[in-house]
PDB file of N, CA and C in Angstrom:
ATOM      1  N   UNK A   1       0.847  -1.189   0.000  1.00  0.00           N
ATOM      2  CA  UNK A   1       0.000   0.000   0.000  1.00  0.00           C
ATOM      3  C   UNK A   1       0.889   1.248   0.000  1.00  0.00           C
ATOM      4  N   UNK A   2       0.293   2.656  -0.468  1.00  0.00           N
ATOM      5  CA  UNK A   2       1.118   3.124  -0.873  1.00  0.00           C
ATOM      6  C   UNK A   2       0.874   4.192   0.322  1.00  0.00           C
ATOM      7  N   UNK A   3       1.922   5.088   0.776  1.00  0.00           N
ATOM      8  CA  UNK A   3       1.296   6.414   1.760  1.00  0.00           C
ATOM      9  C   UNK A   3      -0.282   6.981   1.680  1.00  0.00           C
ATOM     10  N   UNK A   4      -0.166   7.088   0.451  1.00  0.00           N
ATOM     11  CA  UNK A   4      -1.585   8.128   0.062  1.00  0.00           C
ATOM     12  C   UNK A   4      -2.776   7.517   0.402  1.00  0.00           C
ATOM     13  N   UNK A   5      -2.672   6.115   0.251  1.00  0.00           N
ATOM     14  CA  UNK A   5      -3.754   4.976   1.112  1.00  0.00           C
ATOM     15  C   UNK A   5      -4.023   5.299   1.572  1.00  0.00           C
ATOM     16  N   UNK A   6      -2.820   4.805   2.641  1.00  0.00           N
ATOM     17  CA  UNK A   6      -2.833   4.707   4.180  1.00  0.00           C
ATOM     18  C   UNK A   6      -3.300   6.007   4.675  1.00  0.00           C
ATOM     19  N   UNK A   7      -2.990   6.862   4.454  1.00  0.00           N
ATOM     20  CA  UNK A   7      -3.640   8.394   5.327  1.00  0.00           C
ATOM     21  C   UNK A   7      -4.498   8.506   4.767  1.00  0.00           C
ATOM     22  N   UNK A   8      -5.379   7.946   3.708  1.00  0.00           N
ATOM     23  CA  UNK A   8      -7.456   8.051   3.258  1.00  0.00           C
ATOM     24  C   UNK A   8      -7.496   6.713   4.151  1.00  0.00           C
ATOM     25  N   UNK A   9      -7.097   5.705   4.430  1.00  0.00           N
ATOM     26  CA  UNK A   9      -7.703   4.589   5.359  1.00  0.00           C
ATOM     27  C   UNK A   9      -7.833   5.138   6.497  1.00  0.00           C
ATOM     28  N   UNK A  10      -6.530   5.881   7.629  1.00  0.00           N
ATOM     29  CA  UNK A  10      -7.039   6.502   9.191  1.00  0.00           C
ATOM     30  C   UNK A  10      -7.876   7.340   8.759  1.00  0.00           C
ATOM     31  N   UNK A  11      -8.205   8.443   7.933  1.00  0.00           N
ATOM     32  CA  UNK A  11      -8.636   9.480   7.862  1.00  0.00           C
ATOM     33  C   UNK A  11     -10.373   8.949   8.219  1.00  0.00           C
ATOM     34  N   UNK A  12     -10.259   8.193   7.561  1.00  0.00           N
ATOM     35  CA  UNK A  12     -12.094   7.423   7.507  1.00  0.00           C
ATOM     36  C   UNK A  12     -12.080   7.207   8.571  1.00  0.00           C
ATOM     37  N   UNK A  13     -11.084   5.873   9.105  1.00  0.00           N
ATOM     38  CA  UNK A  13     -11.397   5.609  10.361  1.00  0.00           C
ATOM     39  C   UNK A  13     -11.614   6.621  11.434  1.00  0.00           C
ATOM     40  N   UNK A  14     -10.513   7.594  11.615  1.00  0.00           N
ATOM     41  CA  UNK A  14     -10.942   8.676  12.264  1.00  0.00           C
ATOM     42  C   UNK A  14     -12.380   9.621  12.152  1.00  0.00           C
ATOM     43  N   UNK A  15     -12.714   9.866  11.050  1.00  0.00           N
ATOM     44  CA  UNK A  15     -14.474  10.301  10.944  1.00  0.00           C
ATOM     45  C   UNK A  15     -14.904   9.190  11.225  1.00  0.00           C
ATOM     46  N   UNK A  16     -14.703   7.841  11.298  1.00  0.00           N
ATOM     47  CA  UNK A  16     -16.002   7.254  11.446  1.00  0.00           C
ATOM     48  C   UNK A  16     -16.319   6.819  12.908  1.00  0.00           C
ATOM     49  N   UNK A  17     -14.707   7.084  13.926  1.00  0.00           N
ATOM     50  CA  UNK A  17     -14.841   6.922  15.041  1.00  0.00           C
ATOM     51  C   UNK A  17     -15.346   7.950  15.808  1.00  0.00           C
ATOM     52  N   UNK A  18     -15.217   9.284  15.241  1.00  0.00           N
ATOM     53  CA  UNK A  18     -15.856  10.493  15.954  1.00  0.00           C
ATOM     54  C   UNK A  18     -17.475  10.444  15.394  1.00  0.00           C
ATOM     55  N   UNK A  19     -18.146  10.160  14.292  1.00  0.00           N
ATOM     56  CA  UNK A  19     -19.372  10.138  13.766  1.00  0.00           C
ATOM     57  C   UNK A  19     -20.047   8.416  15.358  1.00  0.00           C
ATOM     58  N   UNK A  20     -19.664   7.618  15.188  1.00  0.00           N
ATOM     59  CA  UNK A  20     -19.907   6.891  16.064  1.00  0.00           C
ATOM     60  C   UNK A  20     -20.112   7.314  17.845  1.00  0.00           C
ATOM     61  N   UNK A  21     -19.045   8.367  17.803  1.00  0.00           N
ATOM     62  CA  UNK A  21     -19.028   9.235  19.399  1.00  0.00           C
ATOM     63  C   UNK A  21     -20.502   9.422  19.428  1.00  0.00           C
ATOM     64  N   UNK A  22     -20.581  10.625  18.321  1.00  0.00           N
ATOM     65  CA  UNK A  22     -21.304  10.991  18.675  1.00  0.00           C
ATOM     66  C   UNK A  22     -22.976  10.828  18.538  1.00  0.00           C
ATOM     67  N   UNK A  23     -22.959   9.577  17.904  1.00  0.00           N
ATOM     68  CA  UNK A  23     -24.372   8.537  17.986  1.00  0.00           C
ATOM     69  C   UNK A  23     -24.547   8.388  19.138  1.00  0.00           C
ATOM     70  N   UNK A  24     -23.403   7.923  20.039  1.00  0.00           N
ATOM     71  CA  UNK A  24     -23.541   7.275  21.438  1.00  0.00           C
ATOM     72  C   UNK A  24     -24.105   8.345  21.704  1.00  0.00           C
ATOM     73  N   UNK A  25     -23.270   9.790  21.851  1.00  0.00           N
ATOM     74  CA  UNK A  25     -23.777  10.648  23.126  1.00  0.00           C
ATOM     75  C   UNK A  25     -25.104  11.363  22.345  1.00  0.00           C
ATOM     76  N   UNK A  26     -25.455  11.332  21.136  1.00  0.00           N
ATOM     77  CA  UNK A  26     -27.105  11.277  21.144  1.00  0.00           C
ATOM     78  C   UNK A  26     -27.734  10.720  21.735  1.00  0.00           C
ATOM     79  N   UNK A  27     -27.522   9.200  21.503  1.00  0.00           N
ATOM     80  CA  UNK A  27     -28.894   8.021  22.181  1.00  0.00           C
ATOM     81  C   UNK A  27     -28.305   8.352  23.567  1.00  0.00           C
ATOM     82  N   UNK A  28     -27.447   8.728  24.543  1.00  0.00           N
ATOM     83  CA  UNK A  28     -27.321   9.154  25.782  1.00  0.00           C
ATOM     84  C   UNK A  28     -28.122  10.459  26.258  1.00  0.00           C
ATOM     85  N   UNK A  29     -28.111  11.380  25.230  1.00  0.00           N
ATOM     86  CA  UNK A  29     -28.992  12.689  25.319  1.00  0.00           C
ATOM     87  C   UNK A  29     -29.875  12.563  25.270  1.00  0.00           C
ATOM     88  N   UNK A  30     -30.364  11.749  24.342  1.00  0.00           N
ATOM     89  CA  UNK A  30     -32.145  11.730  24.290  1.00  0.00           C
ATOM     90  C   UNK A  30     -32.350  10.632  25.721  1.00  0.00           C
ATOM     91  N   UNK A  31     -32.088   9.620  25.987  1.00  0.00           N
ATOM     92  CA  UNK A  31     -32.242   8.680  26.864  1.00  0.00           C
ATOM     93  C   UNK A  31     -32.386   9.679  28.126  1.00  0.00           C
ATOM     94  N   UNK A  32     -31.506  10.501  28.332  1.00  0.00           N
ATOM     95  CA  UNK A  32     -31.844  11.570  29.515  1.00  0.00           C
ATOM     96  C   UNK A  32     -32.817  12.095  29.455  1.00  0.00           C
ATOM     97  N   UNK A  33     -33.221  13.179  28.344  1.00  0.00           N
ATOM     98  CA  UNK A  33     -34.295  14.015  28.080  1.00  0.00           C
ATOM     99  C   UNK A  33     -35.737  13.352  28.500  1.00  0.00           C
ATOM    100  N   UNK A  34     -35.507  11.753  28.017  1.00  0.00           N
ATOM    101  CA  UNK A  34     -36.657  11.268  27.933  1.00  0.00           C
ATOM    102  C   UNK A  34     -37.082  10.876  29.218  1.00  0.00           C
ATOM    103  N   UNK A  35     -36.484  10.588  30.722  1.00  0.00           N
ATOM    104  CA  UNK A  35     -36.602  10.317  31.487  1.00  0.00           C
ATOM    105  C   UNK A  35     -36.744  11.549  32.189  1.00  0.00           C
ATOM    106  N   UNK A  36     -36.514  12.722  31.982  1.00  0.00           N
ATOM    107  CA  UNK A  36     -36.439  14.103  32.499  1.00  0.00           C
ATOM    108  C   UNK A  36     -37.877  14.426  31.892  1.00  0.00           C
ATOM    109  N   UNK A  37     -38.313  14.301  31.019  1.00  0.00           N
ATOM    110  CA  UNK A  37     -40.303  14.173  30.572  1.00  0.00           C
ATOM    111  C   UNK A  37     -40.932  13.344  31.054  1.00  0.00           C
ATOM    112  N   UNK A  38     -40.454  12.297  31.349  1.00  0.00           N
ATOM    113  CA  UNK A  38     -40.961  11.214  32.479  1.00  0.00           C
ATOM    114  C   UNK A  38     -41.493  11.697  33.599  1.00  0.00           C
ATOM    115  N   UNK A  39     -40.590  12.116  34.389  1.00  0.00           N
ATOM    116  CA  UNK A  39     -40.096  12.409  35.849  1.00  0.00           C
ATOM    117  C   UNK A  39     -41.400  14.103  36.041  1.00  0.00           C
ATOM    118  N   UNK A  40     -41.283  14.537  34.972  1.00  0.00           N
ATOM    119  CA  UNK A  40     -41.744  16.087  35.161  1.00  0.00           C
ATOM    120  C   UNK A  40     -43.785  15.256  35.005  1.00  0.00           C
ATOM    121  N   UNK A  41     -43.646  14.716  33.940  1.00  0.00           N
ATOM    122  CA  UNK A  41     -44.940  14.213  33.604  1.00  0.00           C
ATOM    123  C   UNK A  41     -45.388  13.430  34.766  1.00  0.00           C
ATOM    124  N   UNK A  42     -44.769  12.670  35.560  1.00  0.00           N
ATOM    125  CA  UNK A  42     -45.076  12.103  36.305  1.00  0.00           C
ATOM    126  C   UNK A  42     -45.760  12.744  38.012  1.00  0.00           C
ATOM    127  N   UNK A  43     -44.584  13.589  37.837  1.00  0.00           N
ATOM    128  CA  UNK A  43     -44.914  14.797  39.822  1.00  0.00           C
ATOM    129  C   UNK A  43     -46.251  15.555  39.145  1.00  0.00           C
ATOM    130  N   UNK A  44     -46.203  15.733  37.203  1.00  0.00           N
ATOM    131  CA  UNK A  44     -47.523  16.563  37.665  1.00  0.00           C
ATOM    132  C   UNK A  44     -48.907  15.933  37.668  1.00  0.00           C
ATOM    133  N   UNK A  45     -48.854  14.649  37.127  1.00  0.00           N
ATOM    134  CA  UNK A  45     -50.298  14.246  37.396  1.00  0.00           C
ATOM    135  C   UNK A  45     -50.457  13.137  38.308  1.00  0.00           C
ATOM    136  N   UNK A  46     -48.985  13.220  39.497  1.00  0.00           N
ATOM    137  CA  UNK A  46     -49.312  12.378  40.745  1.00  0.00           C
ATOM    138  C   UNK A  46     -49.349  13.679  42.236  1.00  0.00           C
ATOM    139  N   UNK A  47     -48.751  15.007  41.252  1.00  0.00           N
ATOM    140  CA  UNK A  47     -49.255  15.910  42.260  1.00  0.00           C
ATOM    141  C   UNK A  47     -50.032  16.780  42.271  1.00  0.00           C
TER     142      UNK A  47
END
């Protein structure tokens, strides 16, 4: 393989490991949010 490859092969890998980050810390954001509408929905029609 030649240099020019190899630095388009990390390069991907590198976007595709930061594009993957930040899937996680979506489905982590929403997973919060959604329990934070829970929690609010919940005190107001149990209080």
């Amino acid at each position: 393989m030649n240099k020019k490859h190899q630095a388009k092969l990390k390069a991907r890998a590198a976007r595709e490991k930061r594009q993957a980050r930040r899937v996680i810390n979506g489905i982590f954001i929403g997973l919060i949010l959604l329990m934070v509408l829970f929690l609010i929905g919940y005190y107001l029609l149990a209080g």
